[in-house]
PDB file of N, CA and C in Angstrom:
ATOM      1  N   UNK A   1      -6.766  17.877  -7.078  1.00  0.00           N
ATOM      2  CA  UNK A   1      -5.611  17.339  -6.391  1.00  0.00           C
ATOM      3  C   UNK A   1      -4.412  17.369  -7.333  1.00  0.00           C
ATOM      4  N   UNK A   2      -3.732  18.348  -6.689  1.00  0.00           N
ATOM      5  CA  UNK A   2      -1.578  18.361  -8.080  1.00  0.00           C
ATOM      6  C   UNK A   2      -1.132  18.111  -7.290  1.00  0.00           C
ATOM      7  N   UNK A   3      -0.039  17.463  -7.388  1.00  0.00           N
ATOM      8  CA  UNK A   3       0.751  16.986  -6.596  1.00  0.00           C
ATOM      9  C   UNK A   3       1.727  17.569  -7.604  1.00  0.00           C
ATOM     10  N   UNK A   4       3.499  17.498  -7.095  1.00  0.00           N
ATOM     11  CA  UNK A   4       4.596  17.644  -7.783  1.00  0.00           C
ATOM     12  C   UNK A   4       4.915  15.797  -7.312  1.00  0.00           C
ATOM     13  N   UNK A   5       4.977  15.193  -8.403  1.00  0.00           N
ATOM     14  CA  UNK A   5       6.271  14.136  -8.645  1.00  0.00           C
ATOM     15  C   UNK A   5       7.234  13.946  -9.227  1.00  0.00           C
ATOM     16  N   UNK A   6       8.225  13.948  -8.223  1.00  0.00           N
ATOM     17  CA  UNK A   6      10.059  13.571  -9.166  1.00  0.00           C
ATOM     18  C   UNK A   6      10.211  12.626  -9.105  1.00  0.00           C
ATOM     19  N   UNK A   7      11.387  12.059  -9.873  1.00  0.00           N
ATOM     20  CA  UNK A   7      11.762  10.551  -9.834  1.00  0.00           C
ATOM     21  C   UNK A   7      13.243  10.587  -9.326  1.00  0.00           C
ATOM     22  N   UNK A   8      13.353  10.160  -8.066  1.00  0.00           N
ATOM     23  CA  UNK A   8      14.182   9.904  -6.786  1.00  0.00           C
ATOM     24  C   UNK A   8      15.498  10.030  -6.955  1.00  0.00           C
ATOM     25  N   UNK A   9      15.502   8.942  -7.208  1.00  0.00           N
ATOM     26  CA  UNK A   9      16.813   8.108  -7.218  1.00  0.00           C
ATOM     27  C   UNK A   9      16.682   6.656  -8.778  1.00  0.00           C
ATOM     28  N   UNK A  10      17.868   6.105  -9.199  1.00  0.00           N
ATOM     29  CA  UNK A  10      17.355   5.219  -9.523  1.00  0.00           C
ATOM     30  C   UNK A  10      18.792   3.934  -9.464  1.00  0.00           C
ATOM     31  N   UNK A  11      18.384   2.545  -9.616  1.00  0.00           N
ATOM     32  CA  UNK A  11      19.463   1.769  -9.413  1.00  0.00           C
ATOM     33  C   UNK A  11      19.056   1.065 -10.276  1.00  0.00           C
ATOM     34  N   UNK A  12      20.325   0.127 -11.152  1.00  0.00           N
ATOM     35  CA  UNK A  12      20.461  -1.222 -11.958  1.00  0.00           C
ATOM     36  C   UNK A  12      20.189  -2.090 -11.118  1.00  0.00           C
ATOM     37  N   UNK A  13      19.493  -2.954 -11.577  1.00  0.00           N
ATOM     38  CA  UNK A  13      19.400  -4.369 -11.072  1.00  0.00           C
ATOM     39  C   UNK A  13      18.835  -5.767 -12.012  1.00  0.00           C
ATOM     40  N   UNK A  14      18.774  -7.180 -11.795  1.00  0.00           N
ATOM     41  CA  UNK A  14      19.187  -7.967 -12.817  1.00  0.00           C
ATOM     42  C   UNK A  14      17.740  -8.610 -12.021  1.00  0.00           C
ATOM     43  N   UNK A  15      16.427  -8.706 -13.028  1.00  0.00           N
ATOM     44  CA  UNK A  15      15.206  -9.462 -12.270  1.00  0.00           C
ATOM     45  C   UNK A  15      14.663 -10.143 -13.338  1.00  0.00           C
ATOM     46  N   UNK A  16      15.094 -11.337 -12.853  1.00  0.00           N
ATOM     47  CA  UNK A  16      14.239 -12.397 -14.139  1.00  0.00           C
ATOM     48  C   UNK A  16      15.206 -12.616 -15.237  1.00  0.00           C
ATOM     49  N   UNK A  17      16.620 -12.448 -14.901  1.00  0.00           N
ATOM     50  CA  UNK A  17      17.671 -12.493 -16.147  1.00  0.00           C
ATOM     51  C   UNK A  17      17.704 -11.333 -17.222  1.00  0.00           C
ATOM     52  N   UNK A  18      17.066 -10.049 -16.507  1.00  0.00           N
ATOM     53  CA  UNK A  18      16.999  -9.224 -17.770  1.00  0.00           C
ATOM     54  C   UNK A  18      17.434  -7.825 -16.651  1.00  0.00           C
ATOM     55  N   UNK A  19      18.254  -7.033 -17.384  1.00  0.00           N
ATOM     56  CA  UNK A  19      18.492  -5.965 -16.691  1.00  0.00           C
ATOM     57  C   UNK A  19      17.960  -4.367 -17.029  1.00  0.00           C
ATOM     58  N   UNK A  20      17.464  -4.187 -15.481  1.00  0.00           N
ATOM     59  CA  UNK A  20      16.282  -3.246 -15.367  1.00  0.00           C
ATOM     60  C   UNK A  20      16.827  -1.803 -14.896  1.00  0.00           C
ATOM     61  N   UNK A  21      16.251  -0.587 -14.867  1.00  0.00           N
ATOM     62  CA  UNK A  21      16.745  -0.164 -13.938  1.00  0.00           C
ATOM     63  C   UNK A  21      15.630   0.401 -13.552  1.00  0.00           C
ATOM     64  N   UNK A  22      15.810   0.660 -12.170  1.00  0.00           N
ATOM     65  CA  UNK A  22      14.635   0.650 -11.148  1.00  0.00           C
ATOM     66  C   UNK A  22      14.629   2.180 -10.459  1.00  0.00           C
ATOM     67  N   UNK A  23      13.410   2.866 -10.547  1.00  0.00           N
ATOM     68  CA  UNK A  23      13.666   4.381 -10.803  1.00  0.00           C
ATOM     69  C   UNK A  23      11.921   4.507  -9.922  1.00  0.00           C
ATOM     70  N   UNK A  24      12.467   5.109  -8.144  1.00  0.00           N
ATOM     71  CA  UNK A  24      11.646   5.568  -7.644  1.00  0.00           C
ATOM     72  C   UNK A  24      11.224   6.842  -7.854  1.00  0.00           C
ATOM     73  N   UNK A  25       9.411   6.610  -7.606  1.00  0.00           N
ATOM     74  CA  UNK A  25       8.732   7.853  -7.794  1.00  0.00           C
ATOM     75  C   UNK A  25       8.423   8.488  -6.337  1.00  0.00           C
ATOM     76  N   UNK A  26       8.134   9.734  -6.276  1.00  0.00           N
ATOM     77  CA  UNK A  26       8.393  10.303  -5.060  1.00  0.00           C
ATOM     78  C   UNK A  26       7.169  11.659  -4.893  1.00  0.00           C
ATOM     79  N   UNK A  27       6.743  12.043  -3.881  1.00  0.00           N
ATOM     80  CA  UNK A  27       6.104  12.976  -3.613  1.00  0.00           C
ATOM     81  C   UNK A  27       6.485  14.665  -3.789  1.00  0.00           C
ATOM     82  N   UNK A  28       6.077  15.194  -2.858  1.00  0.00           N
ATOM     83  CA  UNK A  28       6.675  16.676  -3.027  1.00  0.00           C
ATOM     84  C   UNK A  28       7.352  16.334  -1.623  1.00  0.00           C
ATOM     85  N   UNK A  29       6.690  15.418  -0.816  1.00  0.00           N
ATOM     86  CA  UNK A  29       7.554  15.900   0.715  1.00  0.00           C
ATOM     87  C   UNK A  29       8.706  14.569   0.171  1.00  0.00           C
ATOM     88  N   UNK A  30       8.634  13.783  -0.222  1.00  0.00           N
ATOM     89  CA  UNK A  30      10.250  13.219  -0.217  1.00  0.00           C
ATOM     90  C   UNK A  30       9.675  11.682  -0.631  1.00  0.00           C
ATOM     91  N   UNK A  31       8.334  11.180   0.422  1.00  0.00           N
ATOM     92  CA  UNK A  31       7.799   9.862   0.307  1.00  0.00           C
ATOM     93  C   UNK A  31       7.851   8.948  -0.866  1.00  0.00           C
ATOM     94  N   UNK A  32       8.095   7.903  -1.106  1.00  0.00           N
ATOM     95  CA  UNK A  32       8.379   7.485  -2.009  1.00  0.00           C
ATOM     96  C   UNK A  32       7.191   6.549  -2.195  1.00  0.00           C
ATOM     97  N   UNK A  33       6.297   6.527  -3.157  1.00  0.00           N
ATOM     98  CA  UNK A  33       4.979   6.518  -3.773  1.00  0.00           C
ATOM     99  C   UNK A  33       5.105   5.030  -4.477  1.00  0.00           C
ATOM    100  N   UNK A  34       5.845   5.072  -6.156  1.00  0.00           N
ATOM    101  CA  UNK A  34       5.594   3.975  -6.358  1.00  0.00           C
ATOM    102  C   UNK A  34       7.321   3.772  -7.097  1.00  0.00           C
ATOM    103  N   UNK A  35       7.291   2.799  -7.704  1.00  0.00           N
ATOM    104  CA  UNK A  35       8.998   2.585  -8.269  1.00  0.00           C
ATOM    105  C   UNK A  35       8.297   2.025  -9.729  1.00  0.00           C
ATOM    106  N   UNK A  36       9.366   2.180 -11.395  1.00  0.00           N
ATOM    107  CA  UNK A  36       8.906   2.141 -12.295  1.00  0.00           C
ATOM    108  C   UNK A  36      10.454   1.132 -12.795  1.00  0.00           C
ATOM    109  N   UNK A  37       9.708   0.010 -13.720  1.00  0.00           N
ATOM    110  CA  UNK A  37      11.283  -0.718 -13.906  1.00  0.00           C
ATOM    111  C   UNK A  37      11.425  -0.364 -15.336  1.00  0.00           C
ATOM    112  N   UNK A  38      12.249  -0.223 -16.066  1.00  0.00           N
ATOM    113  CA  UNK A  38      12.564   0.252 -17.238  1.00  0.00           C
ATOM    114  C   UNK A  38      13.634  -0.677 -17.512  1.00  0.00           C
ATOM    115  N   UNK A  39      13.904  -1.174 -18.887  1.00  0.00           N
ATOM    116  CA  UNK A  39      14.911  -1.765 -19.505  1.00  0.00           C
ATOM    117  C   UNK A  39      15.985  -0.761 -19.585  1.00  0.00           C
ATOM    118  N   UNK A  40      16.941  -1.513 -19.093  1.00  0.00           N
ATOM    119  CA  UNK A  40      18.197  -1.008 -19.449  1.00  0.00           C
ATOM    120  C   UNK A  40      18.964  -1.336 -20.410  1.00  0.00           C
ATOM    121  N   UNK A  41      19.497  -2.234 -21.080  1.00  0.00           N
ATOM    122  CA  UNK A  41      20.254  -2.596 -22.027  1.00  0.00           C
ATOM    123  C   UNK A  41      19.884  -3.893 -22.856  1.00  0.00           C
ATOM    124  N   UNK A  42      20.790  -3.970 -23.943  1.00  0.00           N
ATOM    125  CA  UNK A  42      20.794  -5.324 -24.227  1.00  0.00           C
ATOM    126  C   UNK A  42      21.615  -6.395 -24.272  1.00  0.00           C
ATOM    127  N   UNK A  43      21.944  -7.319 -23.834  1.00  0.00           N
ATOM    128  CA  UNK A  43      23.366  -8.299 -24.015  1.00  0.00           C
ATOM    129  C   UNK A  43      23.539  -8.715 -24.894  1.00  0.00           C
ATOM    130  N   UNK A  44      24.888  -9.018 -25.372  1.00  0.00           N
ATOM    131  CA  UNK A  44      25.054  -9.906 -26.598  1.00  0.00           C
ATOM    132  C   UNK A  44      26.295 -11.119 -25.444  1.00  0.00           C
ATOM    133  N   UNK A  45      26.323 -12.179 -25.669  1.00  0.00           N
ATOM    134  CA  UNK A  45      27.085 -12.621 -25.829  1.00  0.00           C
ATOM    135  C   UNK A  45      27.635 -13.687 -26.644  1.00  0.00           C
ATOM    136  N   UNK A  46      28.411 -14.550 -26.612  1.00  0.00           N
ATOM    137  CA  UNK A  46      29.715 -14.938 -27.288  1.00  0.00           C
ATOM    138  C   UNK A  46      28.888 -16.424 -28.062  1.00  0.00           C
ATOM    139  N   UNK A  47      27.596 -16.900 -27.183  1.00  0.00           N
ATOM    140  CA  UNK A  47      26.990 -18.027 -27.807  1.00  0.00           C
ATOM    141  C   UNK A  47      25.860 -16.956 -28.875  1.00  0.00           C
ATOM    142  N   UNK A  48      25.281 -16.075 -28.787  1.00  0.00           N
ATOM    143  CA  UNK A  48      24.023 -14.961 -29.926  1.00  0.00           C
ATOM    144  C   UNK A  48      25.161 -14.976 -30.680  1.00  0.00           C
ATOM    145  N   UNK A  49      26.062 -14.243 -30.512  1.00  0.00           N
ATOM    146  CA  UNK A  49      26.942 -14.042 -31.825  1.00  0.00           C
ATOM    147  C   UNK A  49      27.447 -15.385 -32.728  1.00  0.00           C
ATOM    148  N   UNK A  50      28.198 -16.269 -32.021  1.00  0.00           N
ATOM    149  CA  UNK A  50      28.267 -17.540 -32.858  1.00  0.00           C
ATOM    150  C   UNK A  50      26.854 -17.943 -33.076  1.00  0.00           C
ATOM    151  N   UNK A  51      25.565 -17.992 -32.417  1.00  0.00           N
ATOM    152  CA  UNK A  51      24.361 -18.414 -33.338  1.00  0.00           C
ATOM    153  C   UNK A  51      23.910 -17.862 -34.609  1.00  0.00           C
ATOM    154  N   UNK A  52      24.674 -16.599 -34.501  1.00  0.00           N
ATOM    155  CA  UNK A  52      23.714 -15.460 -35.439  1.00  0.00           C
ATOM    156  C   UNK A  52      24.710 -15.736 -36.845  1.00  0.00           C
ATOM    157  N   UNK A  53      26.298 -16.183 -36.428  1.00  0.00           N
ATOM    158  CA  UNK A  53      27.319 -15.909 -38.021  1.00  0.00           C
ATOM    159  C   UNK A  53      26.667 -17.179 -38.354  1.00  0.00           C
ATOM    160  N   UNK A  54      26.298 -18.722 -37.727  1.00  0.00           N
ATOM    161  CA  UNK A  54      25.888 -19.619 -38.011  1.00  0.00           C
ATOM    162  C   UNK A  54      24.936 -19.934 -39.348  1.00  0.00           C
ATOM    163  N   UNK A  55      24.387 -19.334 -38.346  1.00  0.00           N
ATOM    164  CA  UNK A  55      22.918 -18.800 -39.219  1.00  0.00           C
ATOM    165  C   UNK A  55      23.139 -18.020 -40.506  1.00  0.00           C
ATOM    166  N   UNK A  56      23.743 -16.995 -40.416  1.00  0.00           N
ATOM    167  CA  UNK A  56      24.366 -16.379 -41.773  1.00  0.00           C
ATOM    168  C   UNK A  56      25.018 -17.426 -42.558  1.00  0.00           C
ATOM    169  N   UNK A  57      25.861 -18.329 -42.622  1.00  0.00           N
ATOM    170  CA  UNK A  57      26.567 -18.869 -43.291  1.00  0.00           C
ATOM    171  C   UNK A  57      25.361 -20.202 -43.864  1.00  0.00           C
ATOM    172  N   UNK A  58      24.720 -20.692 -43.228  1.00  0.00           N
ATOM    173  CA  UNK A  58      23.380 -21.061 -43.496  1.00  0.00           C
ATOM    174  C   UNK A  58      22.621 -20.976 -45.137  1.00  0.00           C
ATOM    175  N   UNK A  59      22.642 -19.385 -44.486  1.00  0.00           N
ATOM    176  CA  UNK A  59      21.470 -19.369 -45.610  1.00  0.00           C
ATOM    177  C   UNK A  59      22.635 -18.620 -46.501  1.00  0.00           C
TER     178      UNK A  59
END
């Protein structure tokens, strides 16, 4: 049994506070089989950064 699988389409989305992007798997006729979530990025913001110089000045 071969099958050909491509991967579709894919979209960002934010699940569980962490952002994913979400990337359907697909058949040879088009059907869409299963979906795979993958990390997309990482955030920093403005409270990590003041924790992190904090911390530097710290030690």
């Amino acid at each position: 049994m071969t099958e050909n699988l491509t991967a579709k389409k894919s979209k960002i989305n934010r699940i569980g506070g962490y952002i994913l992007r979400i990337v359907s798997i697909a058949d040879s006729s088009g059907k869409i089989l299963s979906y795979v979530l993958k990390p997309h990025q990482v955030e920093f913001r403005l409270q990590d950064v003041l924790s992190d110089t904090v911390k530097w000045r710290i030690n």
